[in-house]
C-alpha atoms as a PDB file:
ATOM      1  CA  UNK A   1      45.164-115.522-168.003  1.00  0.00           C
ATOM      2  CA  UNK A   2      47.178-112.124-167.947  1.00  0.00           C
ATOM      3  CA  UNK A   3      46.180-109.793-170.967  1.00  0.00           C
ATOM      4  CA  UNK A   4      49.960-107.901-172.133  1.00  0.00           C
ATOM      5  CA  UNK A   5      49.090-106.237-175.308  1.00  0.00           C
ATOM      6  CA  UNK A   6      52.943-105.557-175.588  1.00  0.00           C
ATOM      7  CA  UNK A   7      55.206-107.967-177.740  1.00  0.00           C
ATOM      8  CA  UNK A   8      58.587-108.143-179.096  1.00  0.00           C
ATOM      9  CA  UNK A   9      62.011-107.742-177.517  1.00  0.00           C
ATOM     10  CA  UNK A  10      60.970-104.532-176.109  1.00  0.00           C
ATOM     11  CA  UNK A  11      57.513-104.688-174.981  1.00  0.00           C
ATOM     12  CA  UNK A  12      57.980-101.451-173.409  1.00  0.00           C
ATOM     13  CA  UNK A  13      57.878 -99.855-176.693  1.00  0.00           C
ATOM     14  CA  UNK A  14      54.732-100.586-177.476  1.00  0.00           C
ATOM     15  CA  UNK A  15      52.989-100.292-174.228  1.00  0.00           C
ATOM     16  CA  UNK A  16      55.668 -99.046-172.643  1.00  0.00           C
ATOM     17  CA  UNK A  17      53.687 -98.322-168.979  1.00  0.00           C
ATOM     18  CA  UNK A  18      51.279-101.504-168.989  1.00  0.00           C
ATOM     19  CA  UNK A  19      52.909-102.422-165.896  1.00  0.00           C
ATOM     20  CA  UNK A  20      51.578 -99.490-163.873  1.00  0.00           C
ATOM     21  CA  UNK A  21      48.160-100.848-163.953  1.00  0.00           C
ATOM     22  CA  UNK A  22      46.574-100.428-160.359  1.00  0.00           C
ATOM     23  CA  UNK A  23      45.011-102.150-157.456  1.00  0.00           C
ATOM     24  CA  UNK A  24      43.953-105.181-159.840  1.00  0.00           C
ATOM     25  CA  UNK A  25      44.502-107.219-163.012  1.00  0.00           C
ATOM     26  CA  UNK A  26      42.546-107.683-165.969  1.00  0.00           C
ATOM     27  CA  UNK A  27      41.988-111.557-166.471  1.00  0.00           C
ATOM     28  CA  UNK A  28      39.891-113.248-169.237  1.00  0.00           C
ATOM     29  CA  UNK A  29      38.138-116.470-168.663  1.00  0.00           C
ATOM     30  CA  UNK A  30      39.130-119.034-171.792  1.00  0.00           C
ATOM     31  CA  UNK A  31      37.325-120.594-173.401  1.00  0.00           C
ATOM     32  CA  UNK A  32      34.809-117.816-174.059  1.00  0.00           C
ATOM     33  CA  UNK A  33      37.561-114.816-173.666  1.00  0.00           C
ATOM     34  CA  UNK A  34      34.808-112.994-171.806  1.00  0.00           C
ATOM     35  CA  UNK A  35      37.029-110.420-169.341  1.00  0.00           C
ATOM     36  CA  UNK A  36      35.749-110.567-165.507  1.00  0.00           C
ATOM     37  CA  UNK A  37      34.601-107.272-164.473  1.00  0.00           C
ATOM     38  CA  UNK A  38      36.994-105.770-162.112  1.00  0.00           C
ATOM     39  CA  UNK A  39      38.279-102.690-160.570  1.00  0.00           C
ATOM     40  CA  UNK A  40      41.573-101.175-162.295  1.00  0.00           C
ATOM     41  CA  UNK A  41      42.708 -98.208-162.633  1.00  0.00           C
ATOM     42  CA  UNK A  42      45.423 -97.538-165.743  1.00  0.00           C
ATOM     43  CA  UNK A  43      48.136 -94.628-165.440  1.00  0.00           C
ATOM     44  CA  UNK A  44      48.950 -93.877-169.056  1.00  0.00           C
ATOM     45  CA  UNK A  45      51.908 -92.255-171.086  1.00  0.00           C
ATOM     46  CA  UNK A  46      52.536 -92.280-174.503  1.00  0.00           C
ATOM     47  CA  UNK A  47      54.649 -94.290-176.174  1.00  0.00           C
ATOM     48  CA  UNK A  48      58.374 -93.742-176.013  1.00  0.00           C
ATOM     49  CA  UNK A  49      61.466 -94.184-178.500  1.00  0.00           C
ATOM     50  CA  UNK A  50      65.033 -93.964-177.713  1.00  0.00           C
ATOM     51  CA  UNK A  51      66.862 -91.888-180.188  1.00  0.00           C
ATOM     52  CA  UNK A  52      69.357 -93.769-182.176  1.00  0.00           C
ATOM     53  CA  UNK A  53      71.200 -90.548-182.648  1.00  0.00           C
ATOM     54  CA  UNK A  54      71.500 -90.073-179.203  1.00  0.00           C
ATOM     55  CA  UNK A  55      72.676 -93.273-178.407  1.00  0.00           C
ATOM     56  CA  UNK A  56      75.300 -93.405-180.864  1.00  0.00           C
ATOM     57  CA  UNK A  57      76.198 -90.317-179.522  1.00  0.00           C
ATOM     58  CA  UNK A  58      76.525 -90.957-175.953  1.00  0.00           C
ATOM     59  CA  UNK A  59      78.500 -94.320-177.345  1.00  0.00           C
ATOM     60  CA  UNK A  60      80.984 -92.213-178.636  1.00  0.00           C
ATOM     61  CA  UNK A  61      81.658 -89.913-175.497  1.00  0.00           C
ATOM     62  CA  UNK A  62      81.996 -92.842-173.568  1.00  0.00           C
ATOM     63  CA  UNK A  63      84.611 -94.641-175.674  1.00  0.00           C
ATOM     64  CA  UNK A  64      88.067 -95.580-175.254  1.00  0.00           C
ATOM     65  CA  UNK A  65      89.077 -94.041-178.140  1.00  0.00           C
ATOM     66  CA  UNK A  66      93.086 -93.722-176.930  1.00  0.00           C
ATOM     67  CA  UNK A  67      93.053 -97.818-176.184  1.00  0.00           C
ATOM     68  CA  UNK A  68      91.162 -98.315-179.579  1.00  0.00           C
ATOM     69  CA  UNK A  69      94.196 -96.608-181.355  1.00  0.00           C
ATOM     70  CA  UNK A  70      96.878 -98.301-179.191  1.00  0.00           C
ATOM     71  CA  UNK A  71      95.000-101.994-180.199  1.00  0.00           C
ATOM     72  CA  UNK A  72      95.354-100.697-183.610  1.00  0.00           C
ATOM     73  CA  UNK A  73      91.577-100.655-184.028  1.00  0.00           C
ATOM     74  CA  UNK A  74      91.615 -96.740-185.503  1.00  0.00           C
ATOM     75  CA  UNK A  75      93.717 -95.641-188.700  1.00  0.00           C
ATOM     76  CA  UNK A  76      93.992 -92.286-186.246  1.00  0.00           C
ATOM     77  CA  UNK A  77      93.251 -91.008-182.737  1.00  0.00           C
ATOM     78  CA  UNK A  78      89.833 -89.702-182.831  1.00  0.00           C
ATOM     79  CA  UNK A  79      88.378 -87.250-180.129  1.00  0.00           C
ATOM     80  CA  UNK A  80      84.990 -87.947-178.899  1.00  0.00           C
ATOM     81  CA  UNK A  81      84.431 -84.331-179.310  1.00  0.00           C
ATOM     82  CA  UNK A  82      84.059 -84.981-183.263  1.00  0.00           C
ATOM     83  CA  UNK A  83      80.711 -86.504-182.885  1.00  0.00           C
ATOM     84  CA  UNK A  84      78.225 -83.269-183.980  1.00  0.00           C
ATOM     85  CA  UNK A  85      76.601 -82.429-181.037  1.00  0.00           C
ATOM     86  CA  UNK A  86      72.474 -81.274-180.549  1.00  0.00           C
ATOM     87  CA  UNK A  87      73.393 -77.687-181.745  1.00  0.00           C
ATOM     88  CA  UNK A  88      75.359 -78.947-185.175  1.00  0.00           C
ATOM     89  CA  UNK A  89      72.725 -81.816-185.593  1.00  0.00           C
ATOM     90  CA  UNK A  90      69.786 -79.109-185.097  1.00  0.00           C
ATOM     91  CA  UNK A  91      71.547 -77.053-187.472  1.00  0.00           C
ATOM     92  CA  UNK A  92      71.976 -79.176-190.493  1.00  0.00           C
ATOM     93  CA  UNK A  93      68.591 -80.387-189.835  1.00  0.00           C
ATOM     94  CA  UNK A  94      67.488 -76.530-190.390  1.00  0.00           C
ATOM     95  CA  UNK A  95      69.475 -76.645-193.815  1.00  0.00           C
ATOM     96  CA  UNK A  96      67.909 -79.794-195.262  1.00  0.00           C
ATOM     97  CA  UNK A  97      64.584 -78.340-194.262  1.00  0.00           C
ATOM     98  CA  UNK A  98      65.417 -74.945-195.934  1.00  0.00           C
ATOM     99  CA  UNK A  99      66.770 -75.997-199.229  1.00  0.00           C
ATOM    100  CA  UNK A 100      64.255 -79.212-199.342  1.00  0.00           C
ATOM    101  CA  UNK A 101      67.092 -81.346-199.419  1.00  0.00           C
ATOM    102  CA  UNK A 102      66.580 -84.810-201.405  1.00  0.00           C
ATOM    103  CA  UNK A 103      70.411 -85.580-201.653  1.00  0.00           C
ATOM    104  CA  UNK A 104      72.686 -84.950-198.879  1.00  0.00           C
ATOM    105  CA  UNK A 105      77.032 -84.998-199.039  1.00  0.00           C
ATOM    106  CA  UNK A 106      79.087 -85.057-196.028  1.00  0.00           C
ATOM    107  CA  UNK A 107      82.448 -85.733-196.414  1.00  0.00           C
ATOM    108  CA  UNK A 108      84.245 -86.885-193.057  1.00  0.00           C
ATOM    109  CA  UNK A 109      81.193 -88.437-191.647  1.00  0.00           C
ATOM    110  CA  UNK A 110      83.404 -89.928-188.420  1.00  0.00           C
ATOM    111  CA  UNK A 111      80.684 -92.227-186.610  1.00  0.00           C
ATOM    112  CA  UNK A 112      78.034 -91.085-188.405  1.00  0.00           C
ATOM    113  CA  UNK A 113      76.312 -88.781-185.852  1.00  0.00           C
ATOM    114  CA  UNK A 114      75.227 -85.927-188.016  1.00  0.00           C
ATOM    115  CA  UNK A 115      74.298 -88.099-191.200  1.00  0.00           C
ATOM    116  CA  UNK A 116      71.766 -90.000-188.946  1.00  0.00           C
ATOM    117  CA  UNK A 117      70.286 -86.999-187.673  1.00  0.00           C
ATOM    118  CA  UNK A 118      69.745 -85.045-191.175  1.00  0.00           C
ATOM    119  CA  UNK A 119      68.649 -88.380-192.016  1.00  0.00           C
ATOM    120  CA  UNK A 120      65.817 -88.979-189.846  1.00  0.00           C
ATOM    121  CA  UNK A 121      64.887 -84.877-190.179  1.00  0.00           C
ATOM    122  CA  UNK A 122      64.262 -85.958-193.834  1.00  0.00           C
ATOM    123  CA  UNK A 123      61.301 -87.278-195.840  1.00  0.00           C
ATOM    124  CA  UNK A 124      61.865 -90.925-197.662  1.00  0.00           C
ATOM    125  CA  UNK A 125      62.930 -91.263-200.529  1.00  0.00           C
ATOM    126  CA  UNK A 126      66.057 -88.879-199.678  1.00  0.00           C
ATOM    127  CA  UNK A 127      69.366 -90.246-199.852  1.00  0.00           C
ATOM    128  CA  UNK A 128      72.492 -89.275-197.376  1.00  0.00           C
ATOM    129  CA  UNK A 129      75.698 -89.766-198.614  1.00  0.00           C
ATOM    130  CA  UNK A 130      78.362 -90.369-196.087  1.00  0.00           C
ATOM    131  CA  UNK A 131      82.486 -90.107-196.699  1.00  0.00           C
ATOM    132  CA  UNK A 132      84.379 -92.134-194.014  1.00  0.00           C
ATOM    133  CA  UNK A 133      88.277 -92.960-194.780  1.00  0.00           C
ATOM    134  CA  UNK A 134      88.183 -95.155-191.455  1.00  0.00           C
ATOM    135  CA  UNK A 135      86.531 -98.644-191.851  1.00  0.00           C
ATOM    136  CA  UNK A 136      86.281 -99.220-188.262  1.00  0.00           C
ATOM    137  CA  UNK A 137      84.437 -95.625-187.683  1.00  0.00           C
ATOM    138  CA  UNK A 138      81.803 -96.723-189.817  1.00  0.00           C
ATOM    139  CA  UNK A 139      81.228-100.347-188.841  1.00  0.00           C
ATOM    140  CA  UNK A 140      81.355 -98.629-184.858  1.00  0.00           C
ATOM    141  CA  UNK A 141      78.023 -96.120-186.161  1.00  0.00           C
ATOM    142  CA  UNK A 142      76.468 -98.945-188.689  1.00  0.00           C
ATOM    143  CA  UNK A 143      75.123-101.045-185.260  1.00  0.00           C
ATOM    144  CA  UNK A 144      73.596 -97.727-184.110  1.00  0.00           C
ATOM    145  CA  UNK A 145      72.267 -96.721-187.694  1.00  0.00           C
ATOM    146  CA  UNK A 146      70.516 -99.954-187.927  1.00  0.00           C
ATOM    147  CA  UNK A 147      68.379 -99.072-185.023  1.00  0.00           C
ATOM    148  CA  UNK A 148      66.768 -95.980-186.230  1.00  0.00           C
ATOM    149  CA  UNK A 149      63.866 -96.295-188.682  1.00  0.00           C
ATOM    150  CA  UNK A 150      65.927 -93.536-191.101  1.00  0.00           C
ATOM    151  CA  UNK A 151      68.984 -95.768-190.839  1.00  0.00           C
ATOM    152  CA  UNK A 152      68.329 -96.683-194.675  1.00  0.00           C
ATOM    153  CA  UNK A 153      68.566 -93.370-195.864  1.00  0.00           C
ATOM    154  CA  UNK A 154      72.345 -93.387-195.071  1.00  0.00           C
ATOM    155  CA  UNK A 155      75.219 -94.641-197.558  1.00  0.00           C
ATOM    156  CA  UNK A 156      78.700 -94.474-197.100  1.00  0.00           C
ATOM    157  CA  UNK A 157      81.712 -94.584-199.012  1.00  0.00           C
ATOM    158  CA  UNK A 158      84.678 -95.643-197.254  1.00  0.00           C
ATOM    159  CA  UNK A 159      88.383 -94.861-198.001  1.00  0.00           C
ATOM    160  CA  UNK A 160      90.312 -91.732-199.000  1.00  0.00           C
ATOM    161  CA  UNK A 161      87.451 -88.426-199.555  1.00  0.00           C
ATOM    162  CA  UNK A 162      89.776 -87.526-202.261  1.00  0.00           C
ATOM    163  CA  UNK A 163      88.842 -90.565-204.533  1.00  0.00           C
ATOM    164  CA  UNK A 164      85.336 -90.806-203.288  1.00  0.00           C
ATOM    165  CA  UNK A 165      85.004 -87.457-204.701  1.00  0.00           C
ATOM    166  CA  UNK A 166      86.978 -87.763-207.576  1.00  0.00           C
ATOM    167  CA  UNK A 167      84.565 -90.967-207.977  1.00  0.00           C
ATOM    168  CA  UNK A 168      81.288 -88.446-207.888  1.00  0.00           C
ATOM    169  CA  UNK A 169      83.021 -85.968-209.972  1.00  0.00           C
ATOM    170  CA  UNK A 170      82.859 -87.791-212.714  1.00  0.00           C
ATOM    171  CA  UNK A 171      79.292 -89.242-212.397  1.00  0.00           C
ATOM    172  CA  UNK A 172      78.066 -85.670-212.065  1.00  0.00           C
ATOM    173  CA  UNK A 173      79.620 -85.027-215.617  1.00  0.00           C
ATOM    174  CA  UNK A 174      78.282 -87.344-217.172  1.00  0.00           C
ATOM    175  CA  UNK A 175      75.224 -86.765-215.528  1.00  0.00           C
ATOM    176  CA  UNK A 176      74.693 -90.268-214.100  1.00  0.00           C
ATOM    177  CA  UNK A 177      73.759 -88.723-210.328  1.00  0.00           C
ATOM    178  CA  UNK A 178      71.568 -86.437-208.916  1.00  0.00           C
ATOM    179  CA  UNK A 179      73.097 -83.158-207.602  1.00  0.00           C
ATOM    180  CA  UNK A 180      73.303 -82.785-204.172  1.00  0.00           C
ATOM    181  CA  UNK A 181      71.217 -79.833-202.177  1.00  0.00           C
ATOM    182  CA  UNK A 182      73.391 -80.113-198.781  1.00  0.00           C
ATOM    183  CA  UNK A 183      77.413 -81.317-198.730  1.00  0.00           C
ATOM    184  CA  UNK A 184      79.210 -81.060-195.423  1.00  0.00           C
ATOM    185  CA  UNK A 185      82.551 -81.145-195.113  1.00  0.00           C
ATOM    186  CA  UNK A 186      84.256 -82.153-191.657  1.00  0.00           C
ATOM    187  CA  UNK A 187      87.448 -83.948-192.993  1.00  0.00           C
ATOM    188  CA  UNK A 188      91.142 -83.516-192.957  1.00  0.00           C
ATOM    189  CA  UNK A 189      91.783 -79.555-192.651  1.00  0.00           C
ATOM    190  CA  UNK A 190      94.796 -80.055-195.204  1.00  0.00           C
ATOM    191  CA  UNK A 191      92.464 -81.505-198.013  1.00  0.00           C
ATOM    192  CA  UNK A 192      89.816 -79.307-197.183  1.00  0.00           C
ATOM    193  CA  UNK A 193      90.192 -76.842-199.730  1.00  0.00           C
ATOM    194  CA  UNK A 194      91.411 -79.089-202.262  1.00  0.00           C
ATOM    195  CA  UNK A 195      87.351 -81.254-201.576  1.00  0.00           C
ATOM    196  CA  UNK A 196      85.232 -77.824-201.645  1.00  0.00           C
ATOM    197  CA  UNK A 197      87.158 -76.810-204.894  1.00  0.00           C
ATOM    198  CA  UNK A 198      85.719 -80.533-206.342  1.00  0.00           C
ATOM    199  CA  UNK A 199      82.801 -80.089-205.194  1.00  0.00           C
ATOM    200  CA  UNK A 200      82.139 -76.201-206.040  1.00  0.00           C
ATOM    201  CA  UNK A 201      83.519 -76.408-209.666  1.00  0.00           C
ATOM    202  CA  UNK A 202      82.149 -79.916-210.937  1.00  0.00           C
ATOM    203  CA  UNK A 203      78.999 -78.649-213.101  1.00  0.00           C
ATOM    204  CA  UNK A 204      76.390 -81.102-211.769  1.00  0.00           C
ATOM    205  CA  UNK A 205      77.614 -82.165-208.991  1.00  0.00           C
ATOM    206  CA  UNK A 206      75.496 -79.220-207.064  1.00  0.00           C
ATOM    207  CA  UNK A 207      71.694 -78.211-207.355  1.00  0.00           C
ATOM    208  CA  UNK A 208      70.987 -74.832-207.745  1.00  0.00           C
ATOM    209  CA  UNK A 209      69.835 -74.027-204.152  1.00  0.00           C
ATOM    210  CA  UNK A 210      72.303 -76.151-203.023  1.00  0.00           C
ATOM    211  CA  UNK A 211      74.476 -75.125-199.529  1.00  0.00           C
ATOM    212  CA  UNK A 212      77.894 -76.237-198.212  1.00  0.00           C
ATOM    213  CA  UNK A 213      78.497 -76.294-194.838  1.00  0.00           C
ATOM    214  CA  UNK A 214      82.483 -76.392-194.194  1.00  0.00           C
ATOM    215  CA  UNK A 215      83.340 -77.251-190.410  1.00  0.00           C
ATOM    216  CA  UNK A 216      86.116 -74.142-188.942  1.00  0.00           C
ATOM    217  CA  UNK A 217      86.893 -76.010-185.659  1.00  0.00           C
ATOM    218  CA  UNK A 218      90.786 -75.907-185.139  1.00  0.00           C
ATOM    219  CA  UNK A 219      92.063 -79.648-184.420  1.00  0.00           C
ATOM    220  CA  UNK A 220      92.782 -80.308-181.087  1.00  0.00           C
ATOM    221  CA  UNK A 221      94.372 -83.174-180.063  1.00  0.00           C
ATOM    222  CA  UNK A 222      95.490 -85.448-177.412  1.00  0.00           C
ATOM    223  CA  UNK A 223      98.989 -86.850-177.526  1.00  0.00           C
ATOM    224  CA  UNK A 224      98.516 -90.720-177.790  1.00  0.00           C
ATOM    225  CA  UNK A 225      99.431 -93.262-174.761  1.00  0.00           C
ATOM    226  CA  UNK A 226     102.869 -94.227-175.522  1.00  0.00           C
ATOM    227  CA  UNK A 227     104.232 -90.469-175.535  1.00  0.00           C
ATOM    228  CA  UNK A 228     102.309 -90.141-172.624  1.00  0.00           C
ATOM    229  CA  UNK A 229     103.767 -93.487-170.971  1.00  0.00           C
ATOM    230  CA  UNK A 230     107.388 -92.550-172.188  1.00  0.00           C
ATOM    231  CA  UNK A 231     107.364 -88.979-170.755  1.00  0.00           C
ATOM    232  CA  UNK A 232     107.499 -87.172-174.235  1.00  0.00           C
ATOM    233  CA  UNK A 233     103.654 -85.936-174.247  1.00  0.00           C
ATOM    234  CA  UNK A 234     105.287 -82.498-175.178  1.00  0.00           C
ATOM    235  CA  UNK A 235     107.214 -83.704-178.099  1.00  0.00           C
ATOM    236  CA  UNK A 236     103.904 -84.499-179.721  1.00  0.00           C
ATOM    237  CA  UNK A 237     103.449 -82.327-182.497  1.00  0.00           C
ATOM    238  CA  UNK A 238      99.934 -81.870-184.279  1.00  0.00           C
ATOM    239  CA  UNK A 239      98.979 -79.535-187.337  1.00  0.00           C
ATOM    240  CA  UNK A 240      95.249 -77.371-185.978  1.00  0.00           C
ATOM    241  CA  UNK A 241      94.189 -76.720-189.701  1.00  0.00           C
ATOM    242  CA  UNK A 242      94.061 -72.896-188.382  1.00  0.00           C
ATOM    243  CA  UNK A 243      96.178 -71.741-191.694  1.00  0.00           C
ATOM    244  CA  UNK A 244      93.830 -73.822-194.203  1.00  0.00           C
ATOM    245  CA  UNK A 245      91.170 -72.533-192.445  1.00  0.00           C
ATOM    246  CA  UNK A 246      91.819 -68.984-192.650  1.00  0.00           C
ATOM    247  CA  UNK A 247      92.971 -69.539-196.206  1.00  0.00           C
ATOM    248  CA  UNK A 248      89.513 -70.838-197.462  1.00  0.00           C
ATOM    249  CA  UNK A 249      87.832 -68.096-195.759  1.00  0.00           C
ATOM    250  CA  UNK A 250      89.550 -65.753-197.732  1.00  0.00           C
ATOM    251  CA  UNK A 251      89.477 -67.656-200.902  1.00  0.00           C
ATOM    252  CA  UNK A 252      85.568 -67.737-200.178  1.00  0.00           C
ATOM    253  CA  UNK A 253      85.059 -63.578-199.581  1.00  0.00           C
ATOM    254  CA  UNK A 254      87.846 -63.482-203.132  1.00  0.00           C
ATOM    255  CA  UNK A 255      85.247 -65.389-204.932  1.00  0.00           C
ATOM    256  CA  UNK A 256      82.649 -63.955-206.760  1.00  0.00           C
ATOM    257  CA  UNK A 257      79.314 -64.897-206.814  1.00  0.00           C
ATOM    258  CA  UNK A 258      79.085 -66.947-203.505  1.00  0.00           C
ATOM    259  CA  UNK A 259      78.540 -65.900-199.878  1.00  0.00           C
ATOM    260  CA  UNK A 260      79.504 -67.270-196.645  1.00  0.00           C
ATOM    261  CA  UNK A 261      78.347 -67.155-193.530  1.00  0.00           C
ATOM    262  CA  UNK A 262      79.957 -68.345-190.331  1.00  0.00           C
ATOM    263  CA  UNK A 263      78.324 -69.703-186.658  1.00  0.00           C
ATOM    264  CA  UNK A 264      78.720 -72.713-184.601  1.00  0.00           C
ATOM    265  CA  UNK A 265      81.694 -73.619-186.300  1.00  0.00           C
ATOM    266  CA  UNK A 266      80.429 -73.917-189.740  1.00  0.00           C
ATOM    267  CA  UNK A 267      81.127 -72.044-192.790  1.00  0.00           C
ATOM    268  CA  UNK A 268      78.070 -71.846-194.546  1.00  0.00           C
ATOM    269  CA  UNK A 269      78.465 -71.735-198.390  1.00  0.00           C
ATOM    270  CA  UNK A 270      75.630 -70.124-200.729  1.00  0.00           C
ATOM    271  CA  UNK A 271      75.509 -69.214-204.615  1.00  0.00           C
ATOM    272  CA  UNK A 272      74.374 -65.242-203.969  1.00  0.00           C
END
């Protein structure tokens, strides 16, 4: 009788290179389970994991995003280039390590990329809050999120970040939620000022050491198919956020008593 110590849909995973034994076997003889005494030779490697994050991300690059939108599948056209990529993920990963995150915001979560990575670079126990306005975005990321051992960690609100916030707002006041120690906010350029403002002025709605992270990436975007198809790709017309962007950095340097610091595309808010 073969001896497989592996089970489950993916044996692999737990003995992931128990089919490289060599030159032999090992058999038992039933009914005394007594193993013959043979010759083999095992090449080992540790056990192995595929990333959940990564996955989801290389989902996303791979996507027909542009036919998605044409079925009607997508509120909007997304770019595969919102997913966070390694850098970003490392990044906020740093942040909830720094400020010992135990709540995390991040308003404009898209597929979910960057919440499942600060999620699984957190202790249990801690809670990521997502904001999504696109149903189908987050059902897309949920079969990925599932997969991931951290995939708990992660709520999401779905629908408009203005009311979601609006929502929080007013459990912070009346002191019905914990503050949150990280918030990152990669919505809607037009209603980004009007979300940090919310979520810099509502007294309990931020911990003391708490950071926000405010994504400065101009929109770029792709005309959809049927201005393409209809030879009018250049009467597509799309807003980059560049003015709201420069406009919250200067409303940030105006504003005493914070500081902000800028790299890899992120604004990063502190109380000085």
């Amino acid at each position: 009788m073969l001896v497989n110590l592996a089970s489950g849909a993916h044996p692999s995973a737990t003995f992931p290179c128990n089919h490289l034994i060599n030159t032999a076997w090992l058999h038992v003889d039933a009914p005394g389970i007594r193993a013959k005494e043979q010759s083999a030779r095992v090449r080992w490697a540790a056990p192995r994991r595929e990333q959940a994050v990564e996955q989801l991300r290389q989902a996303v690059q791979t996507e027909d995003w542009a036919g998605l939108f044409e079925d009607g599948k997508t509120l909007l056209q997304v770019q595969a280039s919102w997913a966070a990529g390694p850098e970003r993920c490392a990044m906020l990963q740093s942040l909830c390590e720094e400020v010992h995150a135990e709540r995390v915001l991040e308003v404009g979560s898209f597929c979910g990329v960057a919440s499942l990575a600060m999620a699984e670079s957190l202790p249990g126990g801690v809670e990521v809050l997502a904001m999504e306005l696109d149903p189908f975005l987050v059902e897309y990321g949920a079969a990925f999120r599932w997969k991931s051992p951290a995939g708990h960690k992660v709520f999401t609100a779905v629908g408009p970040a203005q009311h979601s916030l609006e929502r929080l707002a007013e459990q912070a006041r009346a002191g019905s939620s914990k503050p949150f120690d990280l918030v990152v906010i990669d919505a809607d350029k037009a209603g980004m000022p009007g979300y940090l403002r919310i979520i810099w002025d509502t007294p309990g709605l931020l911990s003391d050491r708490a950071v926000v992270c405010v994504d400065t990436t101009p929109f770029k975007g792709q005309p959809p198919k049927r201005y393409v198809r209809f030879g009018q790709a250049e009467r597509w017309v799309v807003n980059s956020g560049q003015a709201e962007i420069d406009a919250l950095r200067a409303d940030v340097a105006a504003t005493e008593g914070i500081t902000g610091m800028e790299g890899d595309g992120l604004l990063v808010i502190r109380r000085s």
